[in-house]
Protein backbone atom coordinates (compact mmCIF):
# COMPACT_ATOMS: atom_id res chain seq x y z
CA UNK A 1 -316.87 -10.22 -35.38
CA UNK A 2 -317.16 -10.50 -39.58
CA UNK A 3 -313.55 -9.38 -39.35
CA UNK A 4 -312.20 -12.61 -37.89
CA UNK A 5 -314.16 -14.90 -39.66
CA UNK A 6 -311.99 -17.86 -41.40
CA UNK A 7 -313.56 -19.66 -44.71
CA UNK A 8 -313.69 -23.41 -44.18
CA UNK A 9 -310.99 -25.43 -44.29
CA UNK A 10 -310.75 -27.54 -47.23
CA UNK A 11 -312.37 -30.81 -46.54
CA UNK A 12 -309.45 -33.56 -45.80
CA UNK A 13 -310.33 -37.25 -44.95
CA UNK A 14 -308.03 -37.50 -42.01
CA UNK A 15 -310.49 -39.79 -40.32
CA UNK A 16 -309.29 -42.89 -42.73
CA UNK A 17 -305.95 -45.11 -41.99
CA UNK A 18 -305.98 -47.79 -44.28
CA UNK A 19 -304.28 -51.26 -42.79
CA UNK A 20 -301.53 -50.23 -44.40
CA UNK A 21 -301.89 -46.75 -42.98
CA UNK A 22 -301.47 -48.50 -39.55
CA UNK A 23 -298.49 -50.89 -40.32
CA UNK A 24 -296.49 -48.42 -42.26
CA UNK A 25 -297.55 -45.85 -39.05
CA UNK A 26 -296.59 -48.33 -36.39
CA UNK A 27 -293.63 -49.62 -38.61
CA UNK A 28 -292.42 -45.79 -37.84
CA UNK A 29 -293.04 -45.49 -34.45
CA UNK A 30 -291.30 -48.54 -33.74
CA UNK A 31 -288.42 -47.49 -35.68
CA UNK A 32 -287.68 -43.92 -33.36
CA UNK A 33 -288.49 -46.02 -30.51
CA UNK A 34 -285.90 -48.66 -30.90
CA UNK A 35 -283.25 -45.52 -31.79
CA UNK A 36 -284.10 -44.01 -28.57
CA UNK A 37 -283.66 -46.68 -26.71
CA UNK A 38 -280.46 -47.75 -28.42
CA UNK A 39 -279.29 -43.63 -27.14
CA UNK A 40 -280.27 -43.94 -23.92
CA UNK A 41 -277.90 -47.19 -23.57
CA UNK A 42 -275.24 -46.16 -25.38
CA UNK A 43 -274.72 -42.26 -23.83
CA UNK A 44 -274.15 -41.84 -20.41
CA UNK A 45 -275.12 -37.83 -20.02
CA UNK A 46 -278.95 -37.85 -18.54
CA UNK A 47 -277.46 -35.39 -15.68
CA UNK A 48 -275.32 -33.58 -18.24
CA UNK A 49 -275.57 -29.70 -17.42
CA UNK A 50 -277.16 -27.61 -14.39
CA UNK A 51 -280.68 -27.55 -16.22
CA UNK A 52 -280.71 -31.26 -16.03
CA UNK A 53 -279.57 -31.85 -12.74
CA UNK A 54 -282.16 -29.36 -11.37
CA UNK A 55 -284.67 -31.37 -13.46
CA UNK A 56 -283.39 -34.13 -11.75
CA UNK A 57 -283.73 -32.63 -8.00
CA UNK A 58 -286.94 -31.39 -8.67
CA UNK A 59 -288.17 -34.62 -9.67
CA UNK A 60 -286.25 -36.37 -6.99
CA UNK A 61 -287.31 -34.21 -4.42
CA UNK A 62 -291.17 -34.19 -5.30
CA UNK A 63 -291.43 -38.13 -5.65
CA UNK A 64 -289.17 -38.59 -1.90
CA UNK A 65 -290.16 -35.33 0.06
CA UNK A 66 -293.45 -34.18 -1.42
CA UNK A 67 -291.36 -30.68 -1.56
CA UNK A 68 -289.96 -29.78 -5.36
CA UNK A 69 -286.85 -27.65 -4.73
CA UNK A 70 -284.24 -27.13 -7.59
CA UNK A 71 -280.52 -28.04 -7.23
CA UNK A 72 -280.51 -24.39 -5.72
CA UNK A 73 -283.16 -24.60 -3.44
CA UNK A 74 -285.51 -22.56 -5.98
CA UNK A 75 -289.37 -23.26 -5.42
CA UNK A 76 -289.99 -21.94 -8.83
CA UNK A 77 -286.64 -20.85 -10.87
CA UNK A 78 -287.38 -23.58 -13.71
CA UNK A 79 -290.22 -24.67 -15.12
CA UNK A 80 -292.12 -26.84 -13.28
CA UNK A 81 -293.87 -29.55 -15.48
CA UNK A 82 -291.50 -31.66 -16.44
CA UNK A 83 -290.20 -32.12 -12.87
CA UNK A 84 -294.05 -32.88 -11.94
CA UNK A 85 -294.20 -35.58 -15.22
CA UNK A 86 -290.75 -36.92 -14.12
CA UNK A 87 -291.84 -37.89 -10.43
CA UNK A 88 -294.48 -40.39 -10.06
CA UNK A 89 -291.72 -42.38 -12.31
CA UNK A 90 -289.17 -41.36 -9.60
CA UNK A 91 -291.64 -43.32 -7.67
CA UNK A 92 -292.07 -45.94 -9.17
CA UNK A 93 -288.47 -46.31 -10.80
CA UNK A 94 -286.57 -45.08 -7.98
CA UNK A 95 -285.31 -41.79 -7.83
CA UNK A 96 -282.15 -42.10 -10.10
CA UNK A 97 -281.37 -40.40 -13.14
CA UNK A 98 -281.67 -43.01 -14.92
CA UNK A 99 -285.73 -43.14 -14.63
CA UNK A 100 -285.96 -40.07 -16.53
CA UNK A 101 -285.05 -41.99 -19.33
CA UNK A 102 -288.00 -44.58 -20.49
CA UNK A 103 -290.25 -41.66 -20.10
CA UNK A 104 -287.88 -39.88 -22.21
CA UNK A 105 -288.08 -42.80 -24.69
CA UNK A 106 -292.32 -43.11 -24.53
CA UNK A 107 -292.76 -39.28 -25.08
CA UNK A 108 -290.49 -39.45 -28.30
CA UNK A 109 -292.53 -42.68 -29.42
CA UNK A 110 -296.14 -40.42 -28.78
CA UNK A 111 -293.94 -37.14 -30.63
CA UNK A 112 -293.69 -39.46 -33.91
CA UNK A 113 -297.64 -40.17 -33.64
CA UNK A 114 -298.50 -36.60 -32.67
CA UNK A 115 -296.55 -35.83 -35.47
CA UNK A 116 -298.31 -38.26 -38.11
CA UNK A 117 -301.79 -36.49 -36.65
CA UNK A 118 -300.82 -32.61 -37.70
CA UNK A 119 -299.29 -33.98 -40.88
CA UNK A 120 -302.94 -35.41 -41.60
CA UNK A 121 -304.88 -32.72 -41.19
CA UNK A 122 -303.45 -30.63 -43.85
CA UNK A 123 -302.10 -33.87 -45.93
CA UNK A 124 -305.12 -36.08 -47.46
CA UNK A 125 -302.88 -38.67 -48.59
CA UNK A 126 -301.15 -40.69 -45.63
CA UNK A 127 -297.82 -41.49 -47.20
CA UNK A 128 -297.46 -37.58 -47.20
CA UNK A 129 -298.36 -37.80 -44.08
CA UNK A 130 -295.77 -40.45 -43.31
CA UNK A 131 -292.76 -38.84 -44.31
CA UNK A 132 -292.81 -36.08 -41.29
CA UNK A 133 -293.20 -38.92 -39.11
CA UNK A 134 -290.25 -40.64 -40.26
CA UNK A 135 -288.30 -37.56 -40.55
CA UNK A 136 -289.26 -37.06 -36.54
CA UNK A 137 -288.28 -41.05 -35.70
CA UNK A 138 -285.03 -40.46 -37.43
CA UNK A 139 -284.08 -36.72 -36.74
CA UNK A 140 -280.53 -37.02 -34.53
CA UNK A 141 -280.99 -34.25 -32.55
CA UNK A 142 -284.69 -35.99 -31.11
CA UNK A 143 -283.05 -39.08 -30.86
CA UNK A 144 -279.82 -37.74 -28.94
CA UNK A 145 -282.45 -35.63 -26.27
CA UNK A 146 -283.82 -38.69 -25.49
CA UNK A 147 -281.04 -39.16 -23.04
CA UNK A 148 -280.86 -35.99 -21.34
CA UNK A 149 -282.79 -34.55 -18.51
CA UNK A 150 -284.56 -32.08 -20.51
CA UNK A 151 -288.12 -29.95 -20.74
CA UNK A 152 -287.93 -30.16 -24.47
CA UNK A 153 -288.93 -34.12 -24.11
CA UNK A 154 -292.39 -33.18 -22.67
CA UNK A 155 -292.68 -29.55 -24.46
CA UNK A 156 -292.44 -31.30 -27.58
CA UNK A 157 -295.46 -33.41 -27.58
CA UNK A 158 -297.26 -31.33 -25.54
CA UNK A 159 -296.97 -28.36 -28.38
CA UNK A 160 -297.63 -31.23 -31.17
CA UNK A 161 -300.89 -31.98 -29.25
CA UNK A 162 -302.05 -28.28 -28.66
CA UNK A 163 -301.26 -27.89 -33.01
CA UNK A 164 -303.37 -30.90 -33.75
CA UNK A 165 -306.24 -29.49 -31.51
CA UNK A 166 -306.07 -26.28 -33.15
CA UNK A 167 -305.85 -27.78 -36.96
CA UNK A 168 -308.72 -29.99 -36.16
CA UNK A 169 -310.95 -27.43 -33.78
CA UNK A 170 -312.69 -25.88 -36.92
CA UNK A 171 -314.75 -29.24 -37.08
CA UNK A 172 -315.23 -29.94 -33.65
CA UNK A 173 -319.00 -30.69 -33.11
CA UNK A 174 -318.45 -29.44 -29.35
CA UNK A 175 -316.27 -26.50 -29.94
CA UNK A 176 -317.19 -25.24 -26.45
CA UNK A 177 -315.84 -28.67 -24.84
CA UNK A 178 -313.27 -28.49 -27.99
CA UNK A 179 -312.04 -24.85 -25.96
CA UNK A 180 -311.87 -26.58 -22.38
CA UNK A 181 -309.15 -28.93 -23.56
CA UNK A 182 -307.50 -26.95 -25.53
CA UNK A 183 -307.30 -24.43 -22.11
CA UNK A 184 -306.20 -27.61 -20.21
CA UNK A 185 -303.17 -28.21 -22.94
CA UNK A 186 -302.12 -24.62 -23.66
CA UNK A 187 -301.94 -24.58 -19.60
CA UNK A 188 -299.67 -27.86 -19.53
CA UNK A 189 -297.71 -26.20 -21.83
CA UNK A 190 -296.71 -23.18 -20.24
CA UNK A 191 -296.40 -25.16 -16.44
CA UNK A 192 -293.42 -27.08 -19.09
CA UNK A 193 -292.22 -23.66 -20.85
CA UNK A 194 -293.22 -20.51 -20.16
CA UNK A 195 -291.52 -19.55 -23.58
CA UNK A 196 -294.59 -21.01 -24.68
CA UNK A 197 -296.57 -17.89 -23.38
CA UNK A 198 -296.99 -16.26 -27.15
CA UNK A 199 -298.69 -19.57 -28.20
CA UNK A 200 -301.76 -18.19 -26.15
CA UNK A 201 -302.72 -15.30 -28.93
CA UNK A 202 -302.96 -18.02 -31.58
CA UNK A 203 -305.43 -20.20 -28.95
CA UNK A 204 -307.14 -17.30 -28.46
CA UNK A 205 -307.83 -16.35 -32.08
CA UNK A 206 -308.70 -19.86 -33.12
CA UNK A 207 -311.22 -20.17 -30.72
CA UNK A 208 -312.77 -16.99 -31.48
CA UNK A 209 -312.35 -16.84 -35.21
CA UNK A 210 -313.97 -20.11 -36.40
CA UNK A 211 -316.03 -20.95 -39.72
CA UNK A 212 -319.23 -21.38 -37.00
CA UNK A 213 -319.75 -17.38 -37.45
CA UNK A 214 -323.47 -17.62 -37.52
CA UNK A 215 -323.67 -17.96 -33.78
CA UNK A 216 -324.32 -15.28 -31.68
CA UNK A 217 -321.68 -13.56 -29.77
CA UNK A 218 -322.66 -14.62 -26.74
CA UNK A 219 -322.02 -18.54 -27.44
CA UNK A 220 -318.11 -17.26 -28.69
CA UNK A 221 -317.76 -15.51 -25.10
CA UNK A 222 -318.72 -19.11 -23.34
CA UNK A 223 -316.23 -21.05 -25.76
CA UNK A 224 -313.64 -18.02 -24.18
CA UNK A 225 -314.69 -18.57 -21.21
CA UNK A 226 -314.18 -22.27 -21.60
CA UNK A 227 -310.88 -22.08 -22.86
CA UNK A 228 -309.87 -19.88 -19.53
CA UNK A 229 -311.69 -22.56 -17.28
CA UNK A 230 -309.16 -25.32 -18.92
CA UNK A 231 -306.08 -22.75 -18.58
CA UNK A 232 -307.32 -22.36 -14.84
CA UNK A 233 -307.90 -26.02 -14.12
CA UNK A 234 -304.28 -26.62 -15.48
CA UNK A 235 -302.47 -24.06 -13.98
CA UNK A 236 -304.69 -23.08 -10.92
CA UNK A 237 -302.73 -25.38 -8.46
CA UNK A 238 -299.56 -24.15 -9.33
CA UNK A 239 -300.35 -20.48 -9.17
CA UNK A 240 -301.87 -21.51 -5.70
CA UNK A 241 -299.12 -22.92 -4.60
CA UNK A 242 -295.58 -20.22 -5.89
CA UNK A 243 -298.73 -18.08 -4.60
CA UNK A 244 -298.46 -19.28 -1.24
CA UNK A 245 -294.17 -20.05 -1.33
CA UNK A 246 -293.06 -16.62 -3.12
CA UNK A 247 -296.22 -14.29 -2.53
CA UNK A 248 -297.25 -14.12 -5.99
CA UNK A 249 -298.37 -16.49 -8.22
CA UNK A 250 -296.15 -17.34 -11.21
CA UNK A 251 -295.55 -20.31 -13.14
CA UNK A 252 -291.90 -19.47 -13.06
CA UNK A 253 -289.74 -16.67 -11.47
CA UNK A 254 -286.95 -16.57 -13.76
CA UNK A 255 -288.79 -14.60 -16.18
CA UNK A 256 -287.12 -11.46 -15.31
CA UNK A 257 -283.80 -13.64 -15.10
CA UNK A 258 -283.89 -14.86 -18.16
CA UNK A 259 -284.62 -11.10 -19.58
CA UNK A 260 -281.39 -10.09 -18.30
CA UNK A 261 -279.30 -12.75 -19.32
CA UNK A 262 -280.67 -11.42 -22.92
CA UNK A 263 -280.03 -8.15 -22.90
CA UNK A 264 -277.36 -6.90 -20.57
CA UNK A 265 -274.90 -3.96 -21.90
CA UNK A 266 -272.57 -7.55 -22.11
CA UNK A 267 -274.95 -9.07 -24.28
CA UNK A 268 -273.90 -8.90 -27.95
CA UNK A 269 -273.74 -12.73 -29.08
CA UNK A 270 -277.74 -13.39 -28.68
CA UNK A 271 -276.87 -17.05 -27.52
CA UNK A 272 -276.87 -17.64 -23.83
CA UNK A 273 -274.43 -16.24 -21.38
CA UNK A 274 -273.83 -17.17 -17.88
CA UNK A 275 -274.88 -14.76 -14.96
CA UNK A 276 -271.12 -14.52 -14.37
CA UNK A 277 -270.40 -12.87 -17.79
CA UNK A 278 -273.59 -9.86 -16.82
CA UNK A 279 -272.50 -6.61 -15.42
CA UNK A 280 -273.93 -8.14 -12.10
CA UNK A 281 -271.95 -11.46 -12.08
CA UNK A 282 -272.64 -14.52 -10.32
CA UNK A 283 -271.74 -13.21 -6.59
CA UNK A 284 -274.46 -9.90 -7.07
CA UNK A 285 -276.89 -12.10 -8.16
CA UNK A 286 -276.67 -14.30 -5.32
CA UNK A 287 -276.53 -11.83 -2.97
CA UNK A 288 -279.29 -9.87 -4.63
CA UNK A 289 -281.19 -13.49 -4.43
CA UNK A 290 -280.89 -13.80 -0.43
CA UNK A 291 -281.36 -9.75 0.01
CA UNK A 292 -284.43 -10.41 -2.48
CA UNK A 293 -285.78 -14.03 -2.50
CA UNK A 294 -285.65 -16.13 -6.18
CA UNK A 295 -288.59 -13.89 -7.42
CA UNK A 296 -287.44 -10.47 -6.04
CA UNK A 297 -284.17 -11.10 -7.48
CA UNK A 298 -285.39 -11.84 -10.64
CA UNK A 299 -287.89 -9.08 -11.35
CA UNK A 300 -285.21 -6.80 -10.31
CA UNK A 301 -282.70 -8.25 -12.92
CA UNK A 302 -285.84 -7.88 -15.31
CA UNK A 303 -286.19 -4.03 -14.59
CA UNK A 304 -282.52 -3.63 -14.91
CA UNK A 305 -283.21 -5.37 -18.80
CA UNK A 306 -286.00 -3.32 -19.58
CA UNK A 307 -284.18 0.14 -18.95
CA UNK A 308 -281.34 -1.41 -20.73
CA UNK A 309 -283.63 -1.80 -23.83
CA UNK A 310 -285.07 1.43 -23.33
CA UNK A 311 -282.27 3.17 -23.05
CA UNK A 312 -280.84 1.49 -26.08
CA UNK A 313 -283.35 0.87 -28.14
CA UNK A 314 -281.33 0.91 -31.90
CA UNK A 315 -278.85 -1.52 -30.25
CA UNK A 316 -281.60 -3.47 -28.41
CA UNK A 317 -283.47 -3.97 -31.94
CA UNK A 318 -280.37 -4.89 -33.77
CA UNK A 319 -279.74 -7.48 -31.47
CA UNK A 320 -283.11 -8.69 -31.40
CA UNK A 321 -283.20 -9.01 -35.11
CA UNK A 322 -279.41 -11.07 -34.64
CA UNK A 323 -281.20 -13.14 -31.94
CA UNK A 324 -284.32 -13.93 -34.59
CA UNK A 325 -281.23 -15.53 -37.33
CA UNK A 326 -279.34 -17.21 -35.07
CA UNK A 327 -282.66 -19.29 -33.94
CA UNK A 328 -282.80 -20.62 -37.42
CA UNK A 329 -278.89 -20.69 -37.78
CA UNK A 330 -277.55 -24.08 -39.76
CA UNK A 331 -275.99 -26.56 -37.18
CA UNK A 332 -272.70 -26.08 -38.02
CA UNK A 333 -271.61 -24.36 -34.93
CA UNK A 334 -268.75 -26.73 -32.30
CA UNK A 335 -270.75 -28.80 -29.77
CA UNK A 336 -269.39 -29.07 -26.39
CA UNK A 337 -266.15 -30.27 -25.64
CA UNK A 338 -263.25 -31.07 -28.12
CA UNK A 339 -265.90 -32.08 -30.87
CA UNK A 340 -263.32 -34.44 -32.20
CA UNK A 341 -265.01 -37.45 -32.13
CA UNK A 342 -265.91 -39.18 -35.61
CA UNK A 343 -269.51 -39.96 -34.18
CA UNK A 344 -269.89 -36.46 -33.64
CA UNK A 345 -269.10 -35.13 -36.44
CA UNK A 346 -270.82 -38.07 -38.32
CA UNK A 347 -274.38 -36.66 -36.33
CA UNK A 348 -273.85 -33.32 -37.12
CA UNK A 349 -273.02 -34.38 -40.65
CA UNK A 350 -276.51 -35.99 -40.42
CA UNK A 351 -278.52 -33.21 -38.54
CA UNK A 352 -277.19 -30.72 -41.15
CA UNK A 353 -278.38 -33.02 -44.17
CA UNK A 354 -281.54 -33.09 -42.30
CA UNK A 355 -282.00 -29.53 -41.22
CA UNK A 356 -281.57 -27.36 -44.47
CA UNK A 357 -283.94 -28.79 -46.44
CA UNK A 358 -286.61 -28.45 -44.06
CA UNK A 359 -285.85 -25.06 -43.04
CA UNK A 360 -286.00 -24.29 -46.52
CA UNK A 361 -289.07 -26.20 -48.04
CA UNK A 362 -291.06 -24.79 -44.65
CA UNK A 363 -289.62 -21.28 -45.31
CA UNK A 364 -291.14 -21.82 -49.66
CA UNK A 365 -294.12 -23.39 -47.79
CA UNK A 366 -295.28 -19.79 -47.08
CA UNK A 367 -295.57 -18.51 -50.46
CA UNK A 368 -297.01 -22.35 -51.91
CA UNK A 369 -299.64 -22.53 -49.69
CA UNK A 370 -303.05 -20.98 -50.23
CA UNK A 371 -302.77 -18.34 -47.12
CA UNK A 372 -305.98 -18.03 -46.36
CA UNK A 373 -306.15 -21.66 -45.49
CA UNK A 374 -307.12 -21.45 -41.68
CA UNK A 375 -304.71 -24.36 -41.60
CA UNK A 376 -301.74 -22.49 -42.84
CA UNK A 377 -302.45 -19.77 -40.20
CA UNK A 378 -302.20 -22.27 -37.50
CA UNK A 379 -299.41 -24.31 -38.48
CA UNK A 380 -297.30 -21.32 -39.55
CA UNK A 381 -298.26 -19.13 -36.65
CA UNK A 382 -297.76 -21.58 -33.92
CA UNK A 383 -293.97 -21.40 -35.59
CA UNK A 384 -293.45 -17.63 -35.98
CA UNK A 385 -294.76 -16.83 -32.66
CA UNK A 386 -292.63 -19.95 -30.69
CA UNK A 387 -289.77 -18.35 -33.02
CA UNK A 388 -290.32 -14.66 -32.29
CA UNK A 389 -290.56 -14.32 -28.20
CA UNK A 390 -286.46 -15.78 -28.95
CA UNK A 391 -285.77 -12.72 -30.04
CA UNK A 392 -286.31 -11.11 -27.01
CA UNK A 393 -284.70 -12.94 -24.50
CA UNK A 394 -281.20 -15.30 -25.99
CA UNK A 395 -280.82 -18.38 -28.35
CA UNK A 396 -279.85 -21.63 -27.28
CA UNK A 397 -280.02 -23.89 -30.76
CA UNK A 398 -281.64 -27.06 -28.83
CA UNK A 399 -284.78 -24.47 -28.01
CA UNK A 400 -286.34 -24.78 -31.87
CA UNK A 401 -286.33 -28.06 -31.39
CA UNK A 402 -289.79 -28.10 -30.05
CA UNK A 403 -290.97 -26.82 -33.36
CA UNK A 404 -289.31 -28.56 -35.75
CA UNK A 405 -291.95 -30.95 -36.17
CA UNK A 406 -294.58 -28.67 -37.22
CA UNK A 407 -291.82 -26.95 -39.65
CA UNK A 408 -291.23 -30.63 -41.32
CA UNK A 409 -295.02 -30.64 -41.63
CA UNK A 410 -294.96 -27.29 -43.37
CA UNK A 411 -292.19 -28.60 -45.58
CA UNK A 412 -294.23 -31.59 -46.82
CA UNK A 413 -297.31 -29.75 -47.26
CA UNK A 414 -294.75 -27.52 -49.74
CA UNK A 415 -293.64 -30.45 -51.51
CA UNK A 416 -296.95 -31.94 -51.90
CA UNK A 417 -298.55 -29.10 -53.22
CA UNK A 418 -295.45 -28.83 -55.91
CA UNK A 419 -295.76 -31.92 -56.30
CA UNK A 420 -299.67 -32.15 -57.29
CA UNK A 421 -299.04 -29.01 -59.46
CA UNK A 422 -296.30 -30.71 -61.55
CA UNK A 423 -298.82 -33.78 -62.02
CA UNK A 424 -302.11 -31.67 -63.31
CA UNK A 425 -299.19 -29.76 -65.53
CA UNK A 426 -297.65 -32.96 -66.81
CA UNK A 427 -301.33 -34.59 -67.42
CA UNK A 428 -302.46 -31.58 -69.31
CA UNK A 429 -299.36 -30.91 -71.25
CA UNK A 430 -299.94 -34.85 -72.58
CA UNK A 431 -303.89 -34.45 -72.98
């Protein structure tokens, strides 16, 4: 086990928030909660799209029925936890699309906090640690999700938690009850995305390859086993239950689906396509689906992908690597519709002022840093892996958004470091 041992992180004092800390914190917060709520009553598109509206059903049909069917009568075609979050506020709310929204808005307002926590534990100084928050409160594309009917509001600070768990489980006291939530998150996660799934290998290593390397081996393979007992006790009733609906037990049966749509001898864009636009089209796939069931279906699409790769492995790779760019691609592409409108264009304008630089300073982040930080590899892994398992199946430019938080952290950390490097050089250069 000497192999995977990490050297200490570098001791930070993220335990301190100054009164000013707090204001300036809650000063933020307040901020992206006021300019989500000021989206969600100025659009009128919660239901905009087929994703959202089955988001919707799900929801509605859980909180009404106690049955969660999609707006195609799918037990399990999307993924399940956001429907599951959405529906005790169906309850309570009423089961209009218009509940999903102050959830929407109290997720985003926990995102900038979440936020301000990974930023601390590899930023000593909380003003650095400030500015990802603010970026986070202010960032147009967060603030324009806040209306829709999407995963991405829950996946978001669900993957924020799961990073500030990992930054912070090298000095946990109780790493073995540190593991057991960490299971129980990584499992919320994938219940929300199952694009998530890669996510797992950096859990896994962090848990195993600790600075606590004195221990026997025995006491890692209980803080493993801990970390499975949390995955179990967070995904255990699902499995039980597409177990007992579709025969197996999944946490979604598109998987195969989704394979398809991404590599199909149609497939040369990397971005989404429709089933219509596959080989199969949009009447074979529904009459595979009632031939087949939703899961049947599915794997068989995924079988069809997996020779197509196989059998085309140079073109398969090509796009893969095309798929990989476009994730990080500048948002410069036409939105939906006419994209006429001056307050489009003015929010695109704003997103691409935002984007770049971040990209950028996260991407110079990698060769600033000291890599053998433990920090670094969790920060920057839980970003290359999210990224990478895109290249396999399509790109749809609202799925980095999830990660963009942690990549604003990574640009900071850059900056800072620059910036503390200039200051020693400028102090010693005036000695």
């Amino acid at each position: 086990m000497r192999a995977m041992r990490w050297r200490r992180p570098p001791a930070v004092d993220v335990g301190s928030c100054s009164g000013y800390c707090r204001l300036a914190l809650l000063a933020v917060i307040a901020v992206g909660v006021a300019l989500r709520i000021g989206v969600t009553l100025t659009l009128d598109a919660v239901a905009d799209g087929p994703d959202a509206t089955s988001y919707l059903r799900m929801a509605e049909t859980l909180a009404t029925t106690g049955r969660m069917r999609d707006l195609f009568g799918n037990v399990a075609f999307y993924n399940a936890g956001y429907a599951l979050f959405l529906a005790p506020f169906f309850r309570l709310l009423g089961a209009v699309p218009e509940s999903a929204q102050l959830p929407s808005v109290l997720l985003g307002g926990l995102s900038i906090w979440l936020t301000f926590l990974c930023a601390r534990e590899v930023l000593s100084d909380w003003r650095w640690a400030l500015v990802p928050a603010l970026f986070w409160a202010t960032y147009p594309p967060a603030l324009m999700y806040t209306e829709y009917a999407s995963k991405e509001n829950l996946m978001i600070p669900l993957m924020l938690l799961g990073s500030w768990l990992l930054l912070r489980y090298p000095r946990a006291r109780r790493k073995g009850l540190a593991a057991l939530v960490l299971g129980v998150v990584l499992g919320a996660t994938l219940l929300t995305a199952a694009a998530t799934l890669p996510l797992g290998v950096l859990y896994l290593w962090v848990v195993l390859a600790n600075p606590d390397s004195d221990r026997p081996l025995r006491q890692r393979l209980l803080r493993i086993a801990a970390l499975g007992l949390g995955l179990a006790l967070s995904l255990g009733p699902w499995l039980l239950h597409t177990n007992h609906h579709l025969g197996s037990p999944v946490v979604t049966s598109s998987g195969g689906f989704n394979l398809y749509l991404g590599n199909n001898p149609n497939q040369g864009s990397g971005l989404f396509m429709s089933i219509s636009d596959t080989p199969i089209g949009s009447s074979g796939w529904n009459a595979l689906r009632d031939e087949l069931g939703e899961l049947g279906a599915s794997r068989r699409l995924g079988e069809e992908a997996v020779a197509h790769v196989l059998g085309h492995p140079l073109q398969a790779l090509a796009l893969g690597l095309k798929k990989l760019y476009l994730f990080w691609y500048p948002p410069v592409h036409a939105g939906q519709g006419s994209n006429t409108s001056g307050l489009e264009a003015a929010v695109r304008l704003a997103w691409l002022i935002y984007y770049v630089p971040a990209v950028l300073l996260a991407l110079a982040g990698m060769f600033v840093v000291d890599r053998s930080d433990p920090r670094a590899l969790t920060l920057y892994g839980a970003i290359c892996l999210y990224w990478a398992v895109h290249g396999i199946v399509y790109v749809i430019f609202r799925y980095r958004l999830p990660i963009m938080p942690l990549v604003v952290v990574a640009a900071t950390w850059c900056v800072a470091i620059l910036s503390a490097r200039v200051r020693s050089a400028t102090a010693r250069a005036t000695a």
